[in-house]
N, C-alpha and C. Protein backbone atom coordinates (compact mmCIF):
# COMPACT_ATOMS: atom_id res chain seq x y z
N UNK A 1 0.07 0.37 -35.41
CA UNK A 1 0.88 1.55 -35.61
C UNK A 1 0.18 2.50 -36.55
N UNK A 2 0.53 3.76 -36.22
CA UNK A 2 -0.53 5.02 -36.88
C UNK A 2 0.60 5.39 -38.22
N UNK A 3 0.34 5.47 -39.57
CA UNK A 3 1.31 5.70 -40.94
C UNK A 3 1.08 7.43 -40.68
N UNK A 4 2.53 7.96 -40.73
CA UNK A 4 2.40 9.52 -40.45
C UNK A 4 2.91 9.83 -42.44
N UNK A 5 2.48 11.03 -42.87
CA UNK A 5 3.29 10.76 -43.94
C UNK A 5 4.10 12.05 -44.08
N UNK A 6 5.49 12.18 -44.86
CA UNK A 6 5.98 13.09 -44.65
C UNK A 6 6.96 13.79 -46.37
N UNK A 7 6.82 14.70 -46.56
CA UNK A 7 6.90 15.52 -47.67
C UNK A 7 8.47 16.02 -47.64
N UNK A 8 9.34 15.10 -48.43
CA UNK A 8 10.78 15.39 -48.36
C UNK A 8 11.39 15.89 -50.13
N UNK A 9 12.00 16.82 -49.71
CA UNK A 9 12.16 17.87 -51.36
C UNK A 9 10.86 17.85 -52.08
N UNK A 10 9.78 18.10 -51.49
CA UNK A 10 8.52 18.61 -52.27
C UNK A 10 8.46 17.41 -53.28
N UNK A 11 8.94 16.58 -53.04
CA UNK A 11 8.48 15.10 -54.23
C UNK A 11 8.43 14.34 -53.88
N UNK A 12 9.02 13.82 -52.92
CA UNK A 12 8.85 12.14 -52.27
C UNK A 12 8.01 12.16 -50.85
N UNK A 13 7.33 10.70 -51.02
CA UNK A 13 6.80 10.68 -49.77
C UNK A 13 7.70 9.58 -48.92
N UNK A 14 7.26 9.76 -48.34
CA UNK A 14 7.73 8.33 -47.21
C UNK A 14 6.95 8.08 -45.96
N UNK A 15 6.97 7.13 -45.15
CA UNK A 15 5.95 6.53 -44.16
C UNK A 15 6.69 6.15 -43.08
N UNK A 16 6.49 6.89 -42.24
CA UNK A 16 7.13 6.46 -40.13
C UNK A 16 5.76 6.09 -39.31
N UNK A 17 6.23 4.81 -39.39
CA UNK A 17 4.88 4.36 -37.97
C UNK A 17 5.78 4.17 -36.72
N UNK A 18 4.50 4.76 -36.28
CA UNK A 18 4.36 4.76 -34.47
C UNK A 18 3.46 3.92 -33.44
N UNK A 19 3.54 4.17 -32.25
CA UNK A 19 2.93 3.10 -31.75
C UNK A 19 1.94 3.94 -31.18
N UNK A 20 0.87 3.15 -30.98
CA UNK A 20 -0.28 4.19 -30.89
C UNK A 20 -1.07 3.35 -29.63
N UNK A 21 -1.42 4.15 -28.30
CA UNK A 21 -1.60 3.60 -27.18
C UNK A 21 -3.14 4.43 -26.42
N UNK A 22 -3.86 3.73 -25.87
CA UNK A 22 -5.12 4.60 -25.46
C UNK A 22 -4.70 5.13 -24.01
N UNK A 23 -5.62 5.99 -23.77
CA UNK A 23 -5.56 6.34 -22.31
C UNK A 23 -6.58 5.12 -21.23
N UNK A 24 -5.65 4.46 -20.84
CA UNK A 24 -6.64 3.51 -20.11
C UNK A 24 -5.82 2.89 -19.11
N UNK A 25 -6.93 1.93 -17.99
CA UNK A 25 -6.12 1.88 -16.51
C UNK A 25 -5.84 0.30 -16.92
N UNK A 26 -5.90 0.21 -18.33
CA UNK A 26 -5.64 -1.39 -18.62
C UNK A 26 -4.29 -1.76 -19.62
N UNK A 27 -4.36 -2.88 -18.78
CA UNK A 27 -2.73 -3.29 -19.60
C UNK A 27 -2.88 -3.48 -21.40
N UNK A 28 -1.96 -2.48 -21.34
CA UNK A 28 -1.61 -2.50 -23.74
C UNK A 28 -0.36 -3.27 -23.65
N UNK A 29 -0.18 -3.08 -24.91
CA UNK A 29 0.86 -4.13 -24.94
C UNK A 29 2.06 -3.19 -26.72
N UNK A 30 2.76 -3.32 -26.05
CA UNK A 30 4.01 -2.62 -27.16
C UNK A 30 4.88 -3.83 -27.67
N UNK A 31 4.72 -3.50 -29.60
CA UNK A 31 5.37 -4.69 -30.39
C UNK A 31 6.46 -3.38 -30.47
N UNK A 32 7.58 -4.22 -30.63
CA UNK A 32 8.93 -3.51 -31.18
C UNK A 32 9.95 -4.23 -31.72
N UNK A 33 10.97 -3.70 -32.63
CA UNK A 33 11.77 -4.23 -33.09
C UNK A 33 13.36 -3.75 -32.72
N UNK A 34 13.82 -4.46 -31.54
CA UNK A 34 14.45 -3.87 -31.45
C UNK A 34 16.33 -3.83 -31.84
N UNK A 35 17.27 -3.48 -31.65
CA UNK A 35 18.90 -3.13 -32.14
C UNK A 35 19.31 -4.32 -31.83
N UNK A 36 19.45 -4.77 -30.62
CA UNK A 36 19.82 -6.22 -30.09
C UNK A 36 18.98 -6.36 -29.13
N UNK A 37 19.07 -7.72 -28.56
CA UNK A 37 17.83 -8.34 -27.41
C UNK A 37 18.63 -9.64 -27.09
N UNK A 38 18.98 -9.67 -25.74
CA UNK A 38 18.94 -11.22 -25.12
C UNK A 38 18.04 -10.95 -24.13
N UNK A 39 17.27 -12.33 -24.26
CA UNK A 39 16.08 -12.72 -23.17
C UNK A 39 16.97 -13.17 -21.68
N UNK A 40 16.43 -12.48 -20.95
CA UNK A 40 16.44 -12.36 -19.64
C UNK A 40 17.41 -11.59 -19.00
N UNK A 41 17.53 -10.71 -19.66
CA UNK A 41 18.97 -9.15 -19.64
C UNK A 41 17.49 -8.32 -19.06
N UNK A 42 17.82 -7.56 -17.87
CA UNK A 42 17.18 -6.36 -17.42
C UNK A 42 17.58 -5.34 -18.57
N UNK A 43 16.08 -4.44 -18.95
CA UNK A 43 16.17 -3.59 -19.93
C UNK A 43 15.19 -2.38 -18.69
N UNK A 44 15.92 -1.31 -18.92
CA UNK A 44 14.81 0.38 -18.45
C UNK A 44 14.26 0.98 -20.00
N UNK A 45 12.76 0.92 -19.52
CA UNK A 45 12.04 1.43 -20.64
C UNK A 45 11.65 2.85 -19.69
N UNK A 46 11.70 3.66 -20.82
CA UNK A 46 11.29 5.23 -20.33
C UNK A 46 10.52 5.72 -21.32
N UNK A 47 9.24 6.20 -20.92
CA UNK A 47 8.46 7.26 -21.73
C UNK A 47 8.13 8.35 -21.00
N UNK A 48 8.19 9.47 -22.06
CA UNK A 48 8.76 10.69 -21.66
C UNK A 48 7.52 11.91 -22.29
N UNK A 49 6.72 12.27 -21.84
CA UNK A 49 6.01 13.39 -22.82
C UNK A 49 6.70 14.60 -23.36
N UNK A 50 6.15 14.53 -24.61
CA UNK A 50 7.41 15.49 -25.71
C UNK A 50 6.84 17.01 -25.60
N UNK A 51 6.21 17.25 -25.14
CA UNK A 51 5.41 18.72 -25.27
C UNK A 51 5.86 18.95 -23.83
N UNK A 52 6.02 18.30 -22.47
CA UNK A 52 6.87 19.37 -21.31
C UNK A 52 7.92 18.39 -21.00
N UNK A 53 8.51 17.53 -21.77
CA UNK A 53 9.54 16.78 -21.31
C UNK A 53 9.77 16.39 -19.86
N UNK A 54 8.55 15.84 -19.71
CA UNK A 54 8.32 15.21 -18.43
C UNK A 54 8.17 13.88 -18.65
N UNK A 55 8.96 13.38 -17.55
CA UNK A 55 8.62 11.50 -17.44
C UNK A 55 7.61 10.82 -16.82
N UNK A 56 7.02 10.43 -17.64
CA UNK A 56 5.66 9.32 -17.38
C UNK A 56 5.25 8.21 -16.55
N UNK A 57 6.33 7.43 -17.37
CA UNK A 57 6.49 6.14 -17.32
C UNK A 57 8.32 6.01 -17.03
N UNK A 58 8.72 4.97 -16.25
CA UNK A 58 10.21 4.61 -16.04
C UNK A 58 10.41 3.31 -15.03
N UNK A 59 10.17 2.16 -15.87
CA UNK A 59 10.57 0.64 -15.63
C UNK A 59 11.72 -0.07 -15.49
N UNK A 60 12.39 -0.55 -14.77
CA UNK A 60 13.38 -1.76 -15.06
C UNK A 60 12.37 -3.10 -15.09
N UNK A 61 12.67 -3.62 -16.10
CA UNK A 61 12.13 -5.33 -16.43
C UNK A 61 13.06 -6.16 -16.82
N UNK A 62 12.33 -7.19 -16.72
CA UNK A 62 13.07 -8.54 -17.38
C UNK A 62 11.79 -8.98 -18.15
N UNK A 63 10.51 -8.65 -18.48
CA UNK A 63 9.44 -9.07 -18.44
C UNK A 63 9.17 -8.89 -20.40
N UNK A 64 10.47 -8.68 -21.20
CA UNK A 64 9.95 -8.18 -22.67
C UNK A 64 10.08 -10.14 -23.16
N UNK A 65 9.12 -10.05 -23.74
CA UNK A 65 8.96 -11.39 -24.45
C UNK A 65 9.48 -11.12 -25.67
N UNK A 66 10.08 -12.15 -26.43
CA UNK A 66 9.75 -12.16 -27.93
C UNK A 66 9.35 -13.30 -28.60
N UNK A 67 8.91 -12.61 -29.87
CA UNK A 67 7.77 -13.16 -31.20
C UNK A 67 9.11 -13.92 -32.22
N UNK A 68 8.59 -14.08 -32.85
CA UNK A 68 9.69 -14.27 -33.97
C UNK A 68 10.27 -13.69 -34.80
N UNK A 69 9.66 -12.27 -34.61
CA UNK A 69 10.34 -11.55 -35.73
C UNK A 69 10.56 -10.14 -34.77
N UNK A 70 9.77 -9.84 -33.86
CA UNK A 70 9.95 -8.63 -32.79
C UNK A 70 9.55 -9.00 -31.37
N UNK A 71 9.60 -8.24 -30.63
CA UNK A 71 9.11 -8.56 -29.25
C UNK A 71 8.03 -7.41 -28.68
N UNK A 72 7.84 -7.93 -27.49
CA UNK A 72 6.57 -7.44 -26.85
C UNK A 72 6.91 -6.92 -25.41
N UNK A 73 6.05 -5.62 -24.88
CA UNK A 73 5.87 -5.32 -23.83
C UNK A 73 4.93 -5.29 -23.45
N UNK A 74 4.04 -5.55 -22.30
CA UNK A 74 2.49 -5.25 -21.47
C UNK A 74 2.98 -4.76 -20.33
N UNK A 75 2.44 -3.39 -20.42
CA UNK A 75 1.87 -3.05 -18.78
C UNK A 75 0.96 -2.14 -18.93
N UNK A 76 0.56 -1.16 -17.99
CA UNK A 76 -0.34 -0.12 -17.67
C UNK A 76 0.61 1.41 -17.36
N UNK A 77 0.34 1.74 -18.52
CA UNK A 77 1.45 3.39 -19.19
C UNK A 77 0.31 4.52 -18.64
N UNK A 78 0.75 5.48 -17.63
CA UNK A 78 -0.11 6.57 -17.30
C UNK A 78 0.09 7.39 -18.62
N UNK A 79 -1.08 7.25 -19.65
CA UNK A 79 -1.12 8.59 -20.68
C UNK A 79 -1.63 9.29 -20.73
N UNK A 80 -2.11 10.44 -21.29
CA UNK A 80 -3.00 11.28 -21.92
C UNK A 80 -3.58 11.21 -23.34
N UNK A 81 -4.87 11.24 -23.68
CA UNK A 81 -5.28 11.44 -25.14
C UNK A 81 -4.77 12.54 -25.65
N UNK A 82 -4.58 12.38 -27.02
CA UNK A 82 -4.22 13.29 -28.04
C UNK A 82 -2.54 13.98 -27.86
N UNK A 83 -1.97 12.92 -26.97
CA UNK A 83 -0.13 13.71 -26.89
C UNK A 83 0.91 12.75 -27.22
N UNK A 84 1.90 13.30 -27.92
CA UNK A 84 2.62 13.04 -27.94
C UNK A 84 3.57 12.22 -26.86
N UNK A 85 4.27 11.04 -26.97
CA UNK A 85 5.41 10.46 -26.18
C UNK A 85 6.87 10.04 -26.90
N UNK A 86 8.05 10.07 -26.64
CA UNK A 86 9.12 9.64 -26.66
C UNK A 86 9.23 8.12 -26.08
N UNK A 87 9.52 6.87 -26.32
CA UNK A 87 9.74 5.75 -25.75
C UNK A 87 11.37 5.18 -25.79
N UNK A 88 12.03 4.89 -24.91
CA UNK A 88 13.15 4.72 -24.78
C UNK A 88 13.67 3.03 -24.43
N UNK A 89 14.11 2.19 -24.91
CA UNK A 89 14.39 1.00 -24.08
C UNK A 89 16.10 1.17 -24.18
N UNK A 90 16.44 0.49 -22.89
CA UNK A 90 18.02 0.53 -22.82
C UNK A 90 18.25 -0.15 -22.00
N UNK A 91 19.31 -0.78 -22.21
CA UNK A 91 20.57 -1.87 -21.12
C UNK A 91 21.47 -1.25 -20.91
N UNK A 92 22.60 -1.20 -21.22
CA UNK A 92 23.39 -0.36 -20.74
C UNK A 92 23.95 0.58 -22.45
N UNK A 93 23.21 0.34 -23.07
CA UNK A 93 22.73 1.38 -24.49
C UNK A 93 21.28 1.25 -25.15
N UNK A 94 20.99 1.87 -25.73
CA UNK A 94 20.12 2.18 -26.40
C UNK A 94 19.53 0.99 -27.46
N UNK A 95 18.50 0.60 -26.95
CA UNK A 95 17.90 -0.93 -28.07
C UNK A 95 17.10 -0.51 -29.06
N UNK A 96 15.88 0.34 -28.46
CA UNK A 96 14.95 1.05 -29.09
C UNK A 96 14.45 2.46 -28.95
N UNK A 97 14.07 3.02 -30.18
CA UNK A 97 13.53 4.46 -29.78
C UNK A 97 12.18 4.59 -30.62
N UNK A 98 11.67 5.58 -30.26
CA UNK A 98 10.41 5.14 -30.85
C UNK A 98 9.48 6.68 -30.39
N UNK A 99 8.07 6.80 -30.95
CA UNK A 99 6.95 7.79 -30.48
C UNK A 99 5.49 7.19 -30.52
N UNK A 100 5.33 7.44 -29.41
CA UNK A 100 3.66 6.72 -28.91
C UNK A 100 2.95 8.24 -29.29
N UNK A 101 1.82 7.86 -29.72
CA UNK A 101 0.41 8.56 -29.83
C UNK A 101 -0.50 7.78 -29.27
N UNK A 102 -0.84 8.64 -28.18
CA UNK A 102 -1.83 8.39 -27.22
C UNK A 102 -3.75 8.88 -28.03
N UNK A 103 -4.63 8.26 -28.18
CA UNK A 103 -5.65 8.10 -28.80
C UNK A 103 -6.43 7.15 -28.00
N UNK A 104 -7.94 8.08 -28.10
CA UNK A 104 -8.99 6.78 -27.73
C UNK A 104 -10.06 6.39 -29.25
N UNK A 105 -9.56 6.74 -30.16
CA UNK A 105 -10.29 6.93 -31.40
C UNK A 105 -9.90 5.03 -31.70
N UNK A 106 -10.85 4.71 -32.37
CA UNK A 106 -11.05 3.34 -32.59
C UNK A 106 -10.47 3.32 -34.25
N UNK A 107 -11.23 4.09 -34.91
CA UNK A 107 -10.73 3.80 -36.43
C UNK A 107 -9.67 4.66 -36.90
N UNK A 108 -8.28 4.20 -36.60
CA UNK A 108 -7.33 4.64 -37.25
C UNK A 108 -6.90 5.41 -38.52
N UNK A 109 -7.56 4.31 -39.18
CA UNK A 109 -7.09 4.89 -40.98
C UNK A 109 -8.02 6.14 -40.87
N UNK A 110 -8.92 6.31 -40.34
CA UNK A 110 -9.81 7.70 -40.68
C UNK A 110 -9.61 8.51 -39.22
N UNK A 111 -8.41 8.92 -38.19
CA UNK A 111 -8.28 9.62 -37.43
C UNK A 111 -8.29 10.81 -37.85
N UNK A 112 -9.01 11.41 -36.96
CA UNK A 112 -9.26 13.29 -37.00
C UNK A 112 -8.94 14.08 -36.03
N UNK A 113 -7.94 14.90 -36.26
CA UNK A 113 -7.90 15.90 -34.99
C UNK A 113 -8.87 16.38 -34.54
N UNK A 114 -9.85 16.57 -35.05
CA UNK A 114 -11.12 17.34 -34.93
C UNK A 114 -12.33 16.22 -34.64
N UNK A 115 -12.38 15.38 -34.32
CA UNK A 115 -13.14 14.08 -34.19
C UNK A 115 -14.01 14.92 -32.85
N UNK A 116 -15.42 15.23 -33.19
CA UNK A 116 -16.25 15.12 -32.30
C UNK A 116 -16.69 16.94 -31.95
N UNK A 117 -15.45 17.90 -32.56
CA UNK A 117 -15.16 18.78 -31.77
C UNK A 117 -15.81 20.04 -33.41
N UNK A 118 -15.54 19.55 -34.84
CA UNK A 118 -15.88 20.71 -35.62
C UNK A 118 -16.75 20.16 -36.62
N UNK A 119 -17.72 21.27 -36.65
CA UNK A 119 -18.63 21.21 -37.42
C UNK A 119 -18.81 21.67 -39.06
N UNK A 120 -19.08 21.55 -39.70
CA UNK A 120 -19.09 21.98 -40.91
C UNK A 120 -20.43 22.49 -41.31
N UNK A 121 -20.86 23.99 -41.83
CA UNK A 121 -21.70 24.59 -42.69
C UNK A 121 -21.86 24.66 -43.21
N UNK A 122 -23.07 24.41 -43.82
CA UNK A 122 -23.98 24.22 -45.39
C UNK A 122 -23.79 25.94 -45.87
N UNK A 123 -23.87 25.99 -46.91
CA UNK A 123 -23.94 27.28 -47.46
C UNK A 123 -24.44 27.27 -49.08
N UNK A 124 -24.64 28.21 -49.81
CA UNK A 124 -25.40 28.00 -50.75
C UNK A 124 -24.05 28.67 -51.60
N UNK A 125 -23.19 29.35 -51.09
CA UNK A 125 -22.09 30.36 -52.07
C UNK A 125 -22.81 31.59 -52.52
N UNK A 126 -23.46 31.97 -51.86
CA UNK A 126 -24.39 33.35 -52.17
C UNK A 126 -23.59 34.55 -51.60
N UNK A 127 -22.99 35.10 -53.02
CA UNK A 127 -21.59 36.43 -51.71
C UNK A 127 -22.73 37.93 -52.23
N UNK A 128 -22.57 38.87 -52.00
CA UNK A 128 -23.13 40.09 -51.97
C UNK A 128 -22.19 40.86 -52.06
N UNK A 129 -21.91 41.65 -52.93
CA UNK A 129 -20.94 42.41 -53.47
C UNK A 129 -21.25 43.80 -53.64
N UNK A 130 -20.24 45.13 -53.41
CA UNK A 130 -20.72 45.99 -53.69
C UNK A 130 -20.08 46.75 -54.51
């Protein structure tokens, strides 16, 4: 999960992780924690892209495992790098909600919007004034 950080009354911080998924034709796998869970209840998971509120992804399973403390999903999610998603699981309410960031960047703690794309110039600070 990617730590977003966020600036509430100009003094406190606080930390929302997300789930963070690559663009690939291979099965990932989603940890979650979710409201309630019985194993072997059909759940619809929906992911939704948040920038044209279009649907992606939209499953009925029986296929969520769980861990001991959260559970798990695997499949193969059509994404895009660098966008935003909405993730939805539900039975006949709402279990989990959640936001995927789609990334092919490997080192997390040091993600850059700009990874690959801006350059930085040497300069000496020499201004000319008149």
């Amino acid at each position: 999960m990617l730590p977003f950080f966020i600036i509430t009354n100009s003094k406190f911080f606080y930390c929302i992780n997300m789930i963070v998924l690559q663009e690939s034709a291979s099965v990932q796998t989603i940890k979650f924690i979710p409201r309630q869970f019985t194993i072997g209840n059909s759940y619809n998971i929906t992911i939704v892209n948040e920038s044209t509120n279009v649907e992606v992804y939209n499953q009925d399973t029986t296929g969520i495992s769980s861990e001991l403390y959260y559970n798990l999903y695997s499949d193969i999610f059509n994404l895009k790098e660098d966008v935003f998603y909405n993730i939805e699981i539900k039975d006949a309410k709402v279990i989990f909600k959640d936001k995927i960031f789609c990334t092919n960047q490997t080192n997390l703690p040091e993600y850059s919007i700009n990874n690959g794309e801006y350059v930085s110039n040497q300069t000496d600070n020499e201004f000319i004034t008149f």
